[in-house]
PDB file of N, CA and C in Angstrom:
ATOM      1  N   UNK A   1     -52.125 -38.820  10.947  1.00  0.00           N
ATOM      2  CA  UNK A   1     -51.728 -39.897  11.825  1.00  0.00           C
ATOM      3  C   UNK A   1     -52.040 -39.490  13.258  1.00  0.00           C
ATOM      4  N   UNK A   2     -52.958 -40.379  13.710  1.00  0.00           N
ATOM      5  CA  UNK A   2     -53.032 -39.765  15.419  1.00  0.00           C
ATOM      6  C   UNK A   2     -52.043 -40.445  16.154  1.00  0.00           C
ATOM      7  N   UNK A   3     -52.607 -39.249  17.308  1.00  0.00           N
ATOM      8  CA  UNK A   3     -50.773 -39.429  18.335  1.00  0.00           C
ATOM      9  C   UNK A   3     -51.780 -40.951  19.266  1.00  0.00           C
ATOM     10  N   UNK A   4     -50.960 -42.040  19.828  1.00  0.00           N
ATOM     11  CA  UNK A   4     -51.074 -42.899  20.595  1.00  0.00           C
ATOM     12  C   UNK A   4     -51.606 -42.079  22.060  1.00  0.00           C
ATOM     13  N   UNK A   5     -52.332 -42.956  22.720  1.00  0.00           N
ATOM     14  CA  UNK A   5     -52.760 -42.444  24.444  1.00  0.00           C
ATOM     15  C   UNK A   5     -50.797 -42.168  25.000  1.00  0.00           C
ATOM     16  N   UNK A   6     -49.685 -42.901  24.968  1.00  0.00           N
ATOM     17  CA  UNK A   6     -49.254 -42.835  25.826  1.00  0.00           C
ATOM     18  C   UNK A   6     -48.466 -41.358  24.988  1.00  0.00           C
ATOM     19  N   UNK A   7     -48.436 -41.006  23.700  1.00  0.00           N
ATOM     20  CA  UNK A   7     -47.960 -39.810  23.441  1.00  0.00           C
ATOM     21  C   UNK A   7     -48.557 -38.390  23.596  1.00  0.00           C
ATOM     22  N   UNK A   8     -50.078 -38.954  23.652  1.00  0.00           N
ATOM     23  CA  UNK A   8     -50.383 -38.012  24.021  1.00  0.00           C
ATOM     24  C   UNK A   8     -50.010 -37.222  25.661  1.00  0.00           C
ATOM     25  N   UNK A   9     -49.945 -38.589  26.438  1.00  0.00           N
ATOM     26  CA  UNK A   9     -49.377 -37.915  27.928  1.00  0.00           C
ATOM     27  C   UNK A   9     -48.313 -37.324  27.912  1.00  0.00           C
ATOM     28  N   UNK A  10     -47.240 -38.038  26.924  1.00  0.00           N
ATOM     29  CA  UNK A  10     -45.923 -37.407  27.045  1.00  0.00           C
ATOM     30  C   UNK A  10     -46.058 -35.819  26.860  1.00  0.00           C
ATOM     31  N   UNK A  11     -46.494 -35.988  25.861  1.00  0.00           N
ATOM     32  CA  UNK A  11     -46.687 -34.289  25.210  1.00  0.00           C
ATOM     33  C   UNK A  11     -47.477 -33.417  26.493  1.00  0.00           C
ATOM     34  N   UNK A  12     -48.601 -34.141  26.738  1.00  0.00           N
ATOM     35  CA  UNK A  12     -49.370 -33.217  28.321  1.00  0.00           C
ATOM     36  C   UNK A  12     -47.899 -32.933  28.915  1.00  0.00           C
ATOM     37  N   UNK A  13     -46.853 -34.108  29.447  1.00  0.00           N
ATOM     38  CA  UNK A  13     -46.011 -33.624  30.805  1.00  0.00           C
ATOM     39  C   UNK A  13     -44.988 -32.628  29.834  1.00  0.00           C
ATOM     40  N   UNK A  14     -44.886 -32.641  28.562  1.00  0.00           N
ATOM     41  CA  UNK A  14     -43.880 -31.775  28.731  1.00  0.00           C
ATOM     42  C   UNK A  14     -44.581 -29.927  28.534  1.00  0.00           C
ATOM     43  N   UNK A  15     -46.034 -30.052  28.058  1.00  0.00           N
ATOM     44  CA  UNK A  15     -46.334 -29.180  27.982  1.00  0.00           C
ATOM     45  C   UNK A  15     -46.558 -28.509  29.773  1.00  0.00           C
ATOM     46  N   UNK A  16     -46.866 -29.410  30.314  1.00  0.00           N
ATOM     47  CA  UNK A  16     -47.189 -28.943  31.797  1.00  0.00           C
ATOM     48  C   UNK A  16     -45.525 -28.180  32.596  1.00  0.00           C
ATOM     49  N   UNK A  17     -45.019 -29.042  31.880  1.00  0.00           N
ATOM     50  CA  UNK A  17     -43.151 -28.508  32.418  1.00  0.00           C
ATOM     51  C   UNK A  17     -42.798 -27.187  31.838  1.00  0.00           C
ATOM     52  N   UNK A  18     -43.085 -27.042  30.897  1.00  0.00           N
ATOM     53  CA  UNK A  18     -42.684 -25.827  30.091  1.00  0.00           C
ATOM     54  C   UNK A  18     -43.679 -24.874  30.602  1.00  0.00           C
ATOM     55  N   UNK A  19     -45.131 -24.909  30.567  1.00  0.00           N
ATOM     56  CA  UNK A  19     -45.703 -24.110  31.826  1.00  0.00           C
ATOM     57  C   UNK A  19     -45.038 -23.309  33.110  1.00  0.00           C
ATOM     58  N   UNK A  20     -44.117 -24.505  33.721  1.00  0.00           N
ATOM     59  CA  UNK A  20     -43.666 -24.375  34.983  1.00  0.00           C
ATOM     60  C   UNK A  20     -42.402 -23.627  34.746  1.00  0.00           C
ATOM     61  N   UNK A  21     -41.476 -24.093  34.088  1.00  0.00           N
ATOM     62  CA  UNK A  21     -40.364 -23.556  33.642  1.00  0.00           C
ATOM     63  C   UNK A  21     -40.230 -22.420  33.144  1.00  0.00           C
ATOM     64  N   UNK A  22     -41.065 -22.088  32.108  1.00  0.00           N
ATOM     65  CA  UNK A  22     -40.765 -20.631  31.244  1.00  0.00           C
ATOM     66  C   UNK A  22     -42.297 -20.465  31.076  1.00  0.00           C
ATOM     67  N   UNK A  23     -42.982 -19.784  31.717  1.00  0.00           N
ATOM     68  CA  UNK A  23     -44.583 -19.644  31.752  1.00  0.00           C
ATOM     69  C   UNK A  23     -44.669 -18.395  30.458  1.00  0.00           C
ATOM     70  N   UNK A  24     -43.312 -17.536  30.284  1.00  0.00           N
ATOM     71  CA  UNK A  24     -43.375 -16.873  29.257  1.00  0.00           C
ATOM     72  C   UNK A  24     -43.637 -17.371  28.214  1.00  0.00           C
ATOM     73  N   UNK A  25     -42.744 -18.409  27.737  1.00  0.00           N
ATOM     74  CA  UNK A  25     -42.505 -19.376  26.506  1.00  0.00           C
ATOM     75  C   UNK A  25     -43.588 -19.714  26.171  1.00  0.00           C
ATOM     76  N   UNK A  26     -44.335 -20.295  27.296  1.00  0.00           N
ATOM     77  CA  UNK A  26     -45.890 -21.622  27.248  1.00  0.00           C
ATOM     78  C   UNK A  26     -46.679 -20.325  26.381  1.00  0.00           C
ATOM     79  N   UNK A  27     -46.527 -19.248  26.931  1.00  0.00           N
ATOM     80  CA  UNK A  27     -47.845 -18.649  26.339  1.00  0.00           C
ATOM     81  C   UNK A  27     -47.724 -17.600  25.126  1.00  0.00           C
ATOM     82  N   UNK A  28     -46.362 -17.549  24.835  1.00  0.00           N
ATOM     83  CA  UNK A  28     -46.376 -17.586  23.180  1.00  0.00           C
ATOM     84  C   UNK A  28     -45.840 -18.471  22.484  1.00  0.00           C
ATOM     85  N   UNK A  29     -46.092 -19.852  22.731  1.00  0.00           N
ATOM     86  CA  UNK A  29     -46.387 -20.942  21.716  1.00  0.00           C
ATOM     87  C   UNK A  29     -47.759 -21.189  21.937  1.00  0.00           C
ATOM     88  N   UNK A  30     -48.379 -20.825  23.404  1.00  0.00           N
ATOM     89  CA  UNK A  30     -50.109 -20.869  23.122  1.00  0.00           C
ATOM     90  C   UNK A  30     -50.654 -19.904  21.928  1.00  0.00           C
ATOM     91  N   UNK A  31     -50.303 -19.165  22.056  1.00  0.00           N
ATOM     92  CA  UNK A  31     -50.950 -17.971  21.050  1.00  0.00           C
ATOM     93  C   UNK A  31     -49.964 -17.974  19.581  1.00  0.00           C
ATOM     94  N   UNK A  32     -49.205 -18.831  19.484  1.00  0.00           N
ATOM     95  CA  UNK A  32     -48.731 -18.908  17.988  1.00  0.00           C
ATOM     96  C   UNK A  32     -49.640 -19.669  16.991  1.00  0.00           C
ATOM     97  N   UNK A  33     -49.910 -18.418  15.594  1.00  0.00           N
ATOM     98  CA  UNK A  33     -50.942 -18.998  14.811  1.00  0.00           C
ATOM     99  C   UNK A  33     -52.101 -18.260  14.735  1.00  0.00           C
ATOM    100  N   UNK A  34     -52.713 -17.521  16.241  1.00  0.00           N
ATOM    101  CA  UNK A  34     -53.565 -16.622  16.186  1.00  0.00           C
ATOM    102  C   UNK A  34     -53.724 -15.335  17.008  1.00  0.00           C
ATOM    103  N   UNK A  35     -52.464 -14.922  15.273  1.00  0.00           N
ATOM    104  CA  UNK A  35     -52.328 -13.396  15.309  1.00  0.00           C
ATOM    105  C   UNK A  35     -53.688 -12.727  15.493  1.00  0.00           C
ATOM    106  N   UNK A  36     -54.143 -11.546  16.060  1.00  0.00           N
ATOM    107  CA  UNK A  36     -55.326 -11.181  15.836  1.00  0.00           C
ATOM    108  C   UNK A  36     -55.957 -10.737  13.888  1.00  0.00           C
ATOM    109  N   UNK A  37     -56.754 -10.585  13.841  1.00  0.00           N
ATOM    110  CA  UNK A  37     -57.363 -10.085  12.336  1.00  0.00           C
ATOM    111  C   UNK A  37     -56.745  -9.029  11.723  1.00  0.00           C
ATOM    112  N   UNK A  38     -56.671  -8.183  12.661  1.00  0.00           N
ATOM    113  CA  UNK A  38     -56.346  -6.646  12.333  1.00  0.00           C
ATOM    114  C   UNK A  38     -54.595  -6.838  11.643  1.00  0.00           C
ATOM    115  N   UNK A  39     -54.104  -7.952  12.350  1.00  0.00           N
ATOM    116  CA  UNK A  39     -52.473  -7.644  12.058  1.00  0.00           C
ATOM    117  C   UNK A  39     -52.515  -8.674  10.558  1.00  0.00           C
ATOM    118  N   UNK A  40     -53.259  -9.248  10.897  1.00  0.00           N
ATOM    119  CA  UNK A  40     -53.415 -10.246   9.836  1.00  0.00           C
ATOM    120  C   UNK A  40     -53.655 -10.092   8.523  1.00  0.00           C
ATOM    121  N   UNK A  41     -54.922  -8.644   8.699  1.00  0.00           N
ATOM    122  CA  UNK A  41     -54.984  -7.885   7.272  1.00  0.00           C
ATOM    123  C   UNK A  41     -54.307  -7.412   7.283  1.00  0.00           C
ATOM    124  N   UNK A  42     -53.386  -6.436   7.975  1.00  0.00           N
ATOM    125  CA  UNK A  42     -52.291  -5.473   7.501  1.00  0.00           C
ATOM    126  C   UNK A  42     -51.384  -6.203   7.081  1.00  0.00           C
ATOM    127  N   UNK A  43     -50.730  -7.454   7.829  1.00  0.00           N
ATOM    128  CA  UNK A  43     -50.288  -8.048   6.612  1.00  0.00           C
ATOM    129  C   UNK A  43     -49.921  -8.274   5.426  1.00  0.00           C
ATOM    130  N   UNK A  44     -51.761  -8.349   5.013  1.00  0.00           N
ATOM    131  CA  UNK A  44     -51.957  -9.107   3.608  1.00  0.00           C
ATOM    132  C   UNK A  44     -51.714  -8.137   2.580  1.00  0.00           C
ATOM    133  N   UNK A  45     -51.925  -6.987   3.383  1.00  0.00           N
ATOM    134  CA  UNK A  45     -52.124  -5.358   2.850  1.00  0.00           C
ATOM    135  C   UNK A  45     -50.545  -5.296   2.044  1.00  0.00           C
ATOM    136  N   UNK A  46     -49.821  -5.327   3.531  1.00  0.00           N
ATOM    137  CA  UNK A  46     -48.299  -5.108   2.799  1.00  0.00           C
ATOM    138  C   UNK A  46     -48.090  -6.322   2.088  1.00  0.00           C
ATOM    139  N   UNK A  47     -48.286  -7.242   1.825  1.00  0.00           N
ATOM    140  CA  UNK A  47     -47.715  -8.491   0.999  1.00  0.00           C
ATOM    141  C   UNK A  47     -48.194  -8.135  -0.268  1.00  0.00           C
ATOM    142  N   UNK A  48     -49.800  -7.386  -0.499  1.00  0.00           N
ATOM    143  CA  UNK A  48     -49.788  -7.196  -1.822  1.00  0.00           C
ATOM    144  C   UNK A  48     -49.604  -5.957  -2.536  1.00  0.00           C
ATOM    145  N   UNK A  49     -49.394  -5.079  -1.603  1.00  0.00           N
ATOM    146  CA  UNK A  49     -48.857  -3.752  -1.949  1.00  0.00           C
ATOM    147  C   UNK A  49     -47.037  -3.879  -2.012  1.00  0.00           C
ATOM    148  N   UNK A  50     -46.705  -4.466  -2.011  1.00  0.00           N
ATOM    149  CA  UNK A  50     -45.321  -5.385  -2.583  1.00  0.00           C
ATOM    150  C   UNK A  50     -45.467  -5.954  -3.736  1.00  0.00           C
ATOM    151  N   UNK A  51     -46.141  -7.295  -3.648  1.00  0.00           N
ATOM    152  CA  UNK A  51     -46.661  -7.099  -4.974  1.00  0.00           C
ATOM    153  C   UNK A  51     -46.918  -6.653  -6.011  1.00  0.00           C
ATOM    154  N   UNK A  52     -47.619  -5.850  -5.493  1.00  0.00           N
ATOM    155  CA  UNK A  52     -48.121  -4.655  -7.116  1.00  0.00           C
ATOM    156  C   UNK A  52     -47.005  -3.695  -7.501  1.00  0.00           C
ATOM    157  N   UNK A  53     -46.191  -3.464  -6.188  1.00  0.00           N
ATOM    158  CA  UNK A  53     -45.076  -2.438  -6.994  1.00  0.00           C
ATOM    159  C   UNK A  53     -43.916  -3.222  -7.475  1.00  0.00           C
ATOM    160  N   UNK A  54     -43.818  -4.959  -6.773  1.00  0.00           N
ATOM    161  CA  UNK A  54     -42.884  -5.659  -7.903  1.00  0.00           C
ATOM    162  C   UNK A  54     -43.199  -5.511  -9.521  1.00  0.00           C
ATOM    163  N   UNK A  55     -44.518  -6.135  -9.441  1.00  0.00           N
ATOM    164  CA  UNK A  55     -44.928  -6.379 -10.841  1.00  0.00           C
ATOM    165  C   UNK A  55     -45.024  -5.211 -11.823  1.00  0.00           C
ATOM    166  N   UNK A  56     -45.745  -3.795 -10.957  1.00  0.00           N
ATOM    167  CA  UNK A  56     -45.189  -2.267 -11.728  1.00  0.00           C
ATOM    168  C   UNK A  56     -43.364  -2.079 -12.065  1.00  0.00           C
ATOM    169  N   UNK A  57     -42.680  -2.485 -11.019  1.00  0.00           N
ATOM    170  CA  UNK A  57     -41.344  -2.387 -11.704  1.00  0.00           C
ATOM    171  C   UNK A  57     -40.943  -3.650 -12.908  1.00  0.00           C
ATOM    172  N   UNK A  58     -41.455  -4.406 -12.689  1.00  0.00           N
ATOM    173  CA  UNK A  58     -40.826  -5.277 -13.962  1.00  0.00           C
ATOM    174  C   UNK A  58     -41.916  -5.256 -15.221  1.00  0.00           C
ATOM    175  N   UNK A  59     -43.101  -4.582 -15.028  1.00  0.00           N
ATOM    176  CA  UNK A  59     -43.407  -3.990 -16.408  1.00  0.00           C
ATOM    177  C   UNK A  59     -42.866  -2.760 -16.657  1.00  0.00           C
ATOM    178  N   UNK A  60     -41.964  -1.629 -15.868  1.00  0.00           N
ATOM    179  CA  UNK A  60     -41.706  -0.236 -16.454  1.00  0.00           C
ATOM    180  C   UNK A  60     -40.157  -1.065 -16.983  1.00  0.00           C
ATOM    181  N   UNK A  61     -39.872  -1.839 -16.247  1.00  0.00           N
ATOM    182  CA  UNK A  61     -38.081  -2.456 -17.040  1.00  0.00           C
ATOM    183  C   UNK A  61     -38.366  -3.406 -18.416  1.00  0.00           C
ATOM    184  N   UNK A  62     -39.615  -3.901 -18.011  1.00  0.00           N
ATOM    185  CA  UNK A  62     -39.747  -4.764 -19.362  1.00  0.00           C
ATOM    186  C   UNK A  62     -40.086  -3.848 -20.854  1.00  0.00           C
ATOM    187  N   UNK A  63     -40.777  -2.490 -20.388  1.00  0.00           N
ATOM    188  CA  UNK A  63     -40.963  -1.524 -21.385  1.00  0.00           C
ATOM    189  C   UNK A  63     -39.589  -0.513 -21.688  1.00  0.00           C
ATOM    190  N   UNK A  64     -39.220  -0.205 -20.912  1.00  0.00           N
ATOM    191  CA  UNK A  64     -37.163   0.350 -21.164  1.00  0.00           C
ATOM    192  C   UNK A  64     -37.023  -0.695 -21.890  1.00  0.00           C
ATOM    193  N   UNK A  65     -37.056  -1.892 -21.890  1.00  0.00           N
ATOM    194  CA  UNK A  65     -36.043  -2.972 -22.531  1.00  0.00           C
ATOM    195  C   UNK A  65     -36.485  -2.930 -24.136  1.00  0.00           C
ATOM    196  N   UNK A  66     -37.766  -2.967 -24.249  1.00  0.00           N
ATOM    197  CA  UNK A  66     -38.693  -3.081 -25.377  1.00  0.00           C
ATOM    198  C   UNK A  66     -38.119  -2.064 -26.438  1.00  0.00           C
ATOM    199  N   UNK A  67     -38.327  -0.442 -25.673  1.00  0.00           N
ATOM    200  CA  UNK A  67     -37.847   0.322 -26.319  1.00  0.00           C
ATOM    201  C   UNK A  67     -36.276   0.829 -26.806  1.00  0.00           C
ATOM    202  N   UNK A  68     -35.250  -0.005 -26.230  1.00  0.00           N
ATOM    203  CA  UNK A  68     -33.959   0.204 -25.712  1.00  0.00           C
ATOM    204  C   UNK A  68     -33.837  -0.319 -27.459  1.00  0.00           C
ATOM    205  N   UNK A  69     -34.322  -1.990 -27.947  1.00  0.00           N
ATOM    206  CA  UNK A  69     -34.059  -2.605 -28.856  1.00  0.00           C
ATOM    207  C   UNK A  69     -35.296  -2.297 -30.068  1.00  0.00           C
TER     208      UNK A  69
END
């Protein structure tokens, strides 16, 4: 859905205010979204190296269980 001409101004003045106001703020919601690469793979790194040691623990419990019965 596109934004209307007059929403789009709105959004310009409040982005221009928040500029003025908290110039900190403005410029990490500018840069939210693009993390650089590097953090981005490390990331992905730890998300699937989590992963793999979830799924290693619930096959070493699913094999205790196997053998338990």
């Amino acid at each position: 859905m596109a934004l209307s001409m007059e929403e789009r101004r709105i959004l310009a003045q409040i982005e221009v205010r928040l500029s003025e106001d908290d110039p900190r703020l403005a410029h990490r919601f500018a840069e939210l979204g693009t993390s650089p690469p590097r953090r981005r793979r490390r990331r992905i790194r730890i998300i699937a190296a989590v992963g793999i040691a979830l799924a290693v623990l619930a096959a070493t419990v699913a094999a205790i269980a196997t053998a338990i019965t």
